[in-house]
Protein backbone atom coordinates (compact mmCIF):
# COMPACT_ATOMS: atom_id res chain seq x y z
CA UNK A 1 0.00 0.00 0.00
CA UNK A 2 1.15 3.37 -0.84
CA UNK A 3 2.41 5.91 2.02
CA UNK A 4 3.37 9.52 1.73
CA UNK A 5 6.46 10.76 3.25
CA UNK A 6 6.53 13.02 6.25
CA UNK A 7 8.22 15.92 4.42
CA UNK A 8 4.60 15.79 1.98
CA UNK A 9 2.46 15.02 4.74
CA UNK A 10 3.25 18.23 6.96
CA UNK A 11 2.99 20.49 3.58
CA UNK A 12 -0.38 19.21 2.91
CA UNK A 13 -1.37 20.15 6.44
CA UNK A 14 0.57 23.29 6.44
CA UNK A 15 -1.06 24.37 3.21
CA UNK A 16 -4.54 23.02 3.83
CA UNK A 17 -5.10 22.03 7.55
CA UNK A 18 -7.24 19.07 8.57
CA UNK A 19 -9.98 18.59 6.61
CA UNK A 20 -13.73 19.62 7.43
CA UNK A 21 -16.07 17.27 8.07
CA UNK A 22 -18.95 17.57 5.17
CA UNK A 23 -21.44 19.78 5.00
CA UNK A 24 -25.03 18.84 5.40
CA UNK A 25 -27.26 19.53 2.51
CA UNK A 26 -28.96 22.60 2.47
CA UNK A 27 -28.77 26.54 1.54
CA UNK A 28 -25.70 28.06 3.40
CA UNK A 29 -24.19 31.89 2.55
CA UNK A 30 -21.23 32.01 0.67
CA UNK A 31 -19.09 34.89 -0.40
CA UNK A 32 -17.55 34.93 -3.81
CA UNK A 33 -13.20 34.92 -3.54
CA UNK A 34 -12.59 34.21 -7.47
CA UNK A 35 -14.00 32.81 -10.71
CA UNK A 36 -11.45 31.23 -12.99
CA UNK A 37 -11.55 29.68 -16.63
CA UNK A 38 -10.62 26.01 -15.97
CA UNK A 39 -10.36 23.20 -19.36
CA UNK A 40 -7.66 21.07 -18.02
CA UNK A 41 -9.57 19.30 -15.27
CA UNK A 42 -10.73 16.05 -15.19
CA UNK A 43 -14.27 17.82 -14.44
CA UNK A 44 -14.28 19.61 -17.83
CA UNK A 45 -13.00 16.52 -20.42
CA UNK A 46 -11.60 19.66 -22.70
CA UNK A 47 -14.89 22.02 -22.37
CA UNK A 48 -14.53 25.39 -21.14
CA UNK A 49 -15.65 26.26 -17.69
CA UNK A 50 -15.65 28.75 -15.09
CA UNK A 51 -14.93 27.92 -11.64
CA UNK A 52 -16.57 29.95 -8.97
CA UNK A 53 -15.58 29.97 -5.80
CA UNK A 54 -16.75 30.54 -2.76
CA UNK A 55 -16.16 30.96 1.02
CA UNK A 56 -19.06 28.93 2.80
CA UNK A 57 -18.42 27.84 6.44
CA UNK A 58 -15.19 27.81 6.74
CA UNK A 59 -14.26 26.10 3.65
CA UNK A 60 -13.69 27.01 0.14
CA UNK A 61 -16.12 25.31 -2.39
CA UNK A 62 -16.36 25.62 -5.80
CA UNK A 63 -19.61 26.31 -8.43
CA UNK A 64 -18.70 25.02 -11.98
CA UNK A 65 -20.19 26.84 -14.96
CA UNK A 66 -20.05 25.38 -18.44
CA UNK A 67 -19.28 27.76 -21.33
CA UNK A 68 -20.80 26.67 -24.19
CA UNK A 69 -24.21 27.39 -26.62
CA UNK A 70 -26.25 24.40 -24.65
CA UNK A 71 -29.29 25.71 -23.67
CA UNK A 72 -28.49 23.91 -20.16
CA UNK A 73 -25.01 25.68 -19.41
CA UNK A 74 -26.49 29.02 -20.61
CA UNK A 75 -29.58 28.63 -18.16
CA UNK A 76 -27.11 27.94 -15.27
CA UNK A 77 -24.94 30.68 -16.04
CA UNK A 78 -27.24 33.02 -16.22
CA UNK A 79 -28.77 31.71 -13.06
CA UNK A 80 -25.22 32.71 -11.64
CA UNK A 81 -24.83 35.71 -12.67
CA UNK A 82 -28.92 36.47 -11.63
CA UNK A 83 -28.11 35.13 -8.01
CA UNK A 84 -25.53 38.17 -7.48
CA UNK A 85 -28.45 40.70 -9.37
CA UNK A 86 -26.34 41.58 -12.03
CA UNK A 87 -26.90 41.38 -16.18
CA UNK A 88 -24.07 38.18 -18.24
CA UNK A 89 -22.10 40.29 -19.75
CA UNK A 90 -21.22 41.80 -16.07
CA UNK A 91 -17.27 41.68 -15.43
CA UNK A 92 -17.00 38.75 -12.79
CA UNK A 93 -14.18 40.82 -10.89
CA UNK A 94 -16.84 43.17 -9.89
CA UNK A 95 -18.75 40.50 -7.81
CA UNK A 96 -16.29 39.39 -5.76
CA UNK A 97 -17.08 39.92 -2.22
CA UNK A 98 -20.64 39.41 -2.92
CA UNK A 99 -22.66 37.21 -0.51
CA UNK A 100 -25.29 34.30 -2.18
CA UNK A 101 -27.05 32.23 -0.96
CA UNK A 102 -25.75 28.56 -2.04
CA UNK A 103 -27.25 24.87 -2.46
CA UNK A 104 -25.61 21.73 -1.28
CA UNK A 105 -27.45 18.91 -2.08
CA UNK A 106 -27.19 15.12 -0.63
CA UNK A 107 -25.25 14.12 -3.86
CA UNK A 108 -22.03 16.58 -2.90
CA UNK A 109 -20.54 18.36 0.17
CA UNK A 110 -17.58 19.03 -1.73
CA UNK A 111 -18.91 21.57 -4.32
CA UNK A 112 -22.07 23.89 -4.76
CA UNK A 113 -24.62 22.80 -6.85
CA UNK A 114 -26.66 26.39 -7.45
CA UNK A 115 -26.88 29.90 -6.12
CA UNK A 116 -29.97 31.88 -4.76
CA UNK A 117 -30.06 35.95 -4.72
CA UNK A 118 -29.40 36.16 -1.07
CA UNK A 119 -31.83 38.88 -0.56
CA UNK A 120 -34.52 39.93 -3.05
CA UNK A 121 -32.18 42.64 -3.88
CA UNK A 122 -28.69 41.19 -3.28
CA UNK A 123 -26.03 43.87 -2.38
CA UNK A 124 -22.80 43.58 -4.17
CA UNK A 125 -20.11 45.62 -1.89
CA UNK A 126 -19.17 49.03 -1.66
């Protein structure tokens, strides 16, 4: 059975700490750090996405956003970008630091799987 060595061992604690127990499904708040383009995971198989991510009790989870002409991955991303009240062809940099509300469902603690105005007027910050 494989074993990693000390030396990797204390960086991935340094870098990450212990990991969080999961999150129980259900709508949390979650402020927006960064969205990122991302086609090298093994998420995307080669099609574009943004990564959103967010901080959401304690942890750092991620919303993934296909870009593409599907009718599905346009729905979601405009459900995104209607969660924070603003119009698609918004600059993402200005909603960072915005709060959401965000869904984890039973199938994943590990990422978000949609994003809610948090308010019926969300306020992006000053």
């Amino acid at each position: 059975m494989p074993k990693l060595d000390q030396a990797k061992t204390a960086f991935m604690l340094k870098q990450f700490g212990e990991p969080s127990p999961p999150l129980a499904p259900g709508t949390y708040t979650g402020t927006l750090r960064e969205v990122r383009s991302n086609t090298d995971s093994q998420y995307s198989r080669g099609r574009l996405f943004w990564v959103w991510t967010f901080d959401v009790e304690g942890r750092r989870l991620p919303l993934h956003t296909e870009i593409s002409d599907e009718v599905r991955a346009l729905w979601k991303l405009n459900r995104a970008f209607h969660a924070f009240g603003a119009k698609p062809d918004t600059h993402t940099d200005k909603l960072i630091g915005t709060k959401v509300r965000v869904v984890i469902s039973e199938s994943s603690s590990e990422w978000i799987n949609r994003v809610l105005p948090l308010t019926e007027a969300t306020k992006r910050p000053a």
